[in-house]
N, C-alpha and C. Protein backbone atom coordinates (compact mmCIF):
# COMPACT_ATOMS: atom_id res chain seq x y z
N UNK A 1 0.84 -1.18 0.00
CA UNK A 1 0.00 0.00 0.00
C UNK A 1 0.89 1.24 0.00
N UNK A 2 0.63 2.33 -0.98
CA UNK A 2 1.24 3.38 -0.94
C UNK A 2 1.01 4.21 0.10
N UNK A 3 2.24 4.95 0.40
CA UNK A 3 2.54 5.67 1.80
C UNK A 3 1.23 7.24 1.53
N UNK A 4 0.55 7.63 2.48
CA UNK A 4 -0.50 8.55 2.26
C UNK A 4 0.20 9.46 3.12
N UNK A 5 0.18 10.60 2.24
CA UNK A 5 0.74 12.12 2.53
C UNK A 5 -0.37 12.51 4.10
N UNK A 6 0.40 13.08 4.38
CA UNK A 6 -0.57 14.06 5.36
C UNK A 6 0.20 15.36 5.53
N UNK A 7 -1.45 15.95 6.41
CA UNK A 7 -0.68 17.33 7.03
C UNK A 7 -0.03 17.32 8.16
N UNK A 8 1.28 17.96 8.45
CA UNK A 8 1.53 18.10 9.83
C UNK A 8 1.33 19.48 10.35
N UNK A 9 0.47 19.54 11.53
CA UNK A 9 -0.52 20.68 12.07
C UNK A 9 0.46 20.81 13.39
N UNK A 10 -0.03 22.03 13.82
CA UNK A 10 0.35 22.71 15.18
C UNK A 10 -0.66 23.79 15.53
N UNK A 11 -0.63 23.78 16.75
CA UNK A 11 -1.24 25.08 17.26
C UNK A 11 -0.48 25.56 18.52
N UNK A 12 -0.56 27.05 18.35
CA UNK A 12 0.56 27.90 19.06
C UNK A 12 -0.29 28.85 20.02
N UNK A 13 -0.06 29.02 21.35
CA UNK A 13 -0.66 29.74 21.82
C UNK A 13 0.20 31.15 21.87
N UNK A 14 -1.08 32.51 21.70
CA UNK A 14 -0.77 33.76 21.07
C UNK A 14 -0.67 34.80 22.29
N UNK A 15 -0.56 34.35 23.75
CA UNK A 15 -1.21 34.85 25.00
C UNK A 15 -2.71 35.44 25.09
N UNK A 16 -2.69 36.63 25.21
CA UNK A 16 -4.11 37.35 25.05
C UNK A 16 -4.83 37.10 23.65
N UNK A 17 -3.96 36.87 22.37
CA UNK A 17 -4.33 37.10 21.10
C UNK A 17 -4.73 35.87 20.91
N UNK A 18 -4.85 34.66 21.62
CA UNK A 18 -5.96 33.73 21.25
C UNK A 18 -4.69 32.32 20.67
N UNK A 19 -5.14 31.66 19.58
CA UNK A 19 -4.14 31.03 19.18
C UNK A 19 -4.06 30.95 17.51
N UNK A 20 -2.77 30.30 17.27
CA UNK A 20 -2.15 30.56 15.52
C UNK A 20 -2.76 28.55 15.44
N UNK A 21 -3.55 28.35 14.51
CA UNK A 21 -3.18 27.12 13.93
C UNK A 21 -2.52 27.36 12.35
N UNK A 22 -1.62 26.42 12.35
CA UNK A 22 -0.86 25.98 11.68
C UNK A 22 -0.90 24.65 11.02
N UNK A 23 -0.24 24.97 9.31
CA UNK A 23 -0.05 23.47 9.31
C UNK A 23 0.49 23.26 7.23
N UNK A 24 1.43 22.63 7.47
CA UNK A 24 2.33 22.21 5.99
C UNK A 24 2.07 20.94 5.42
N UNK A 25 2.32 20.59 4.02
CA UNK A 25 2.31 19.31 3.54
C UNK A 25 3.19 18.46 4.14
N UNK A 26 3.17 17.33 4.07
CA UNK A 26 3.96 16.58 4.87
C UNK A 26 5.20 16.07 3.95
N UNK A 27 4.89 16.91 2.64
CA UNK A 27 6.07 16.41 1.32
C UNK A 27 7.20 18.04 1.04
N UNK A 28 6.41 19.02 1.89
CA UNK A 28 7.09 19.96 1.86
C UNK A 28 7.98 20.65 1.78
N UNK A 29 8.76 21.09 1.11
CA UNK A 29 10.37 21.59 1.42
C UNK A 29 10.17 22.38 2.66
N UNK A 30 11.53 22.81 3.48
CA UNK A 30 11.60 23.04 4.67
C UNK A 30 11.09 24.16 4.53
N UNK A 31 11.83 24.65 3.74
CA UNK A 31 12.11 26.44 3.93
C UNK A 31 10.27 27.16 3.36
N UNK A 32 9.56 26.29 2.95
CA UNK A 32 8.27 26.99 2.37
C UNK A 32 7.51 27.25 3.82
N UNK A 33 6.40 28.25 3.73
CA UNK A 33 5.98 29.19 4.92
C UNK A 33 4.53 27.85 4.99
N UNK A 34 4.67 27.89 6.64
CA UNK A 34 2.92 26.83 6.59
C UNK A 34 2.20 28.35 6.19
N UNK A 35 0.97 26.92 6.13
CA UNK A 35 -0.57 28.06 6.40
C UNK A 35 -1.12 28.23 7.78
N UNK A 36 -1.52 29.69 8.00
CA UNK A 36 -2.14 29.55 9.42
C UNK A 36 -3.01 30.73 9.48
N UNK A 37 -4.26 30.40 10.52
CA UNK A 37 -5.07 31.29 10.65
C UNK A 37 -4.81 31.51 12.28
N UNK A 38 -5.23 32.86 12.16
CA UNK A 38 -5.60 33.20 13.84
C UNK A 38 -7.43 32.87 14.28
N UNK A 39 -6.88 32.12 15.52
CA UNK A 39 -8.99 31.57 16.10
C UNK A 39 -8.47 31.72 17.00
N UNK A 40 -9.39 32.25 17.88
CA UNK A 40 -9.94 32.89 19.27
C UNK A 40 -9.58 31.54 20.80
N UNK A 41 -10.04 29.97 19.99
CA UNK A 41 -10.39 29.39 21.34
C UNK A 41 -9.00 27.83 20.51
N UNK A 42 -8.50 27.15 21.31
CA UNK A 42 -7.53 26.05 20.93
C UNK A 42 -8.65 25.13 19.63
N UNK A 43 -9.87 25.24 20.73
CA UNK A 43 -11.23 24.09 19.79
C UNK A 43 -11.07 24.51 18.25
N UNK A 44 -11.18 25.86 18.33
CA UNK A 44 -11.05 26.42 16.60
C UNK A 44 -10.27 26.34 15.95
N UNK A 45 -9.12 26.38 16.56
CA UNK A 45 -7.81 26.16 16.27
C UNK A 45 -7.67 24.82 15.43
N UNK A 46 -7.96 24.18 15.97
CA UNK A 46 -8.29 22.48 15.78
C UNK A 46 -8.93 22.05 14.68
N UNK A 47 -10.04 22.49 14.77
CA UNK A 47 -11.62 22.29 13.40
C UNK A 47 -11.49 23.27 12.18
N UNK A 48 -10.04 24.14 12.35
CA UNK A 48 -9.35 24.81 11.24
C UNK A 48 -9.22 23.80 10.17
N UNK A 49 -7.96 23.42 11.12
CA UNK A 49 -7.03 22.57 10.69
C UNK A 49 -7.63 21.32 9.89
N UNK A 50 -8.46 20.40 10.84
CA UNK A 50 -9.31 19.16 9.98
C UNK A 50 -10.07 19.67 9.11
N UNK A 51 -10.56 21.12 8.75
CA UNK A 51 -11.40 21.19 7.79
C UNK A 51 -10.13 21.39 6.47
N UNK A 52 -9.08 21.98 6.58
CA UNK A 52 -8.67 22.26 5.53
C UNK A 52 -8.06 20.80 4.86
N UNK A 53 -7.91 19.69 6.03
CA UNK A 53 -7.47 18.54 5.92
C UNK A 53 -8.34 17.67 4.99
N UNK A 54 -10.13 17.71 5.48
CA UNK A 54 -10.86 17.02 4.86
C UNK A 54 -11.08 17.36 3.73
N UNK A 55 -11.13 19.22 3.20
CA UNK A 55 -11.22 19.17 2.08
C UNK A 55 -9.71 18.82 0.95
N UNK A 56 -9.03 18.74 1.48
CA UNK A 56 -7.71 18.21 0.65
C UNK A 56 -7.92 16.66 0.57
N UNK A 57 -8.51 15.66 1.64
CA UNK A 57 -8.58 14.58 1.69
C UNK A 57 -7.33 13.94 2.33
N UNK A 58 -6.64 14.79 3.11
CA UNK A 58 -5.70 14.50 3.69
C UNK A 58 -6.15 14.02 5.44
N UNK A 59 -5.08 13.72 6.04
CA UNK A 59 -5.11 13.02 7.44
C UNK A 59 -4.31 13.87 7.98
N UNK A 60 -4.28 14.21 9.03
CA UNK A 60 -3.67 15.72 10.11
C UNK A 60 -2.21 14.59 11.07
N UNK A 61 -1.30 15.03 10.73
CA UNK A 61 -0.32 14.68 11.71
C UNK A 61 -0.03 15.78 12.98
N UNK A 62 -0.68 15.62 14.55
CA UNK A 62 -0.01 16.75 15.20
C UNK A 62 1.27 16.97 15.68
N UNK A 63 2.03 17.81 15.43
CA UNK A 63 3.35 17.80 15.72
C UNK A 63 3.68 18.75 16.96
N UNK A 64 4.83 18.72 17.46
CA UNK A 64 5.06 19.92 18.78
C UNK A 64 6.08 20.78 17.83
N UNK A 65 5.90 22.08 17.79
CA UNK A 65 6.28 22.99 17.30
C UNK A 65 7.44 23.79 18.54
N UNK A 66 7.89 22.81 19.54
CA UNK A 66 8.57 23.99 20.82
C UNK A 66 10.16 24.49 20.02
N UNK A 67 10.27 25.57 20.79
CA UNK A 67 11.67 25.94 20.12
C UNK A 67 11.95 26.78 19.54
């Protein structure tokens, strides 16, 4: 079975400004910029992310972004 791409997602907390989800192809070159929106609550943050996933038809890898 062929290996299935995914996204690898993050979400960053913004302090007062809520939080950044994030998130790149998983075939990506390094240096290309993710996509990310700013949402208010982590939940949104989240249901960003799987929506942009489902409509690609992709599967969400979460990753830790510390550092």
């Amino acid at each position: 079975m062929p290996h299935r791409r995914k996204l690898l997602a993050w979400i960053e907390p913004q302090g007062d400004e809520g939080f950044l989800a994030a998130f790149v192809g998983e075939g990506a070159a390094s240096a290309r910029q993710p996509a990310t929106h700013h949402c208010t609550s982590e939940d949104e943050a989240r249901r960003w992310v799987e929506q942009r996933a489902a409509a690609l038809d992709l599967e969400v890898e979460w990753i830790s972004r510390s550092g």
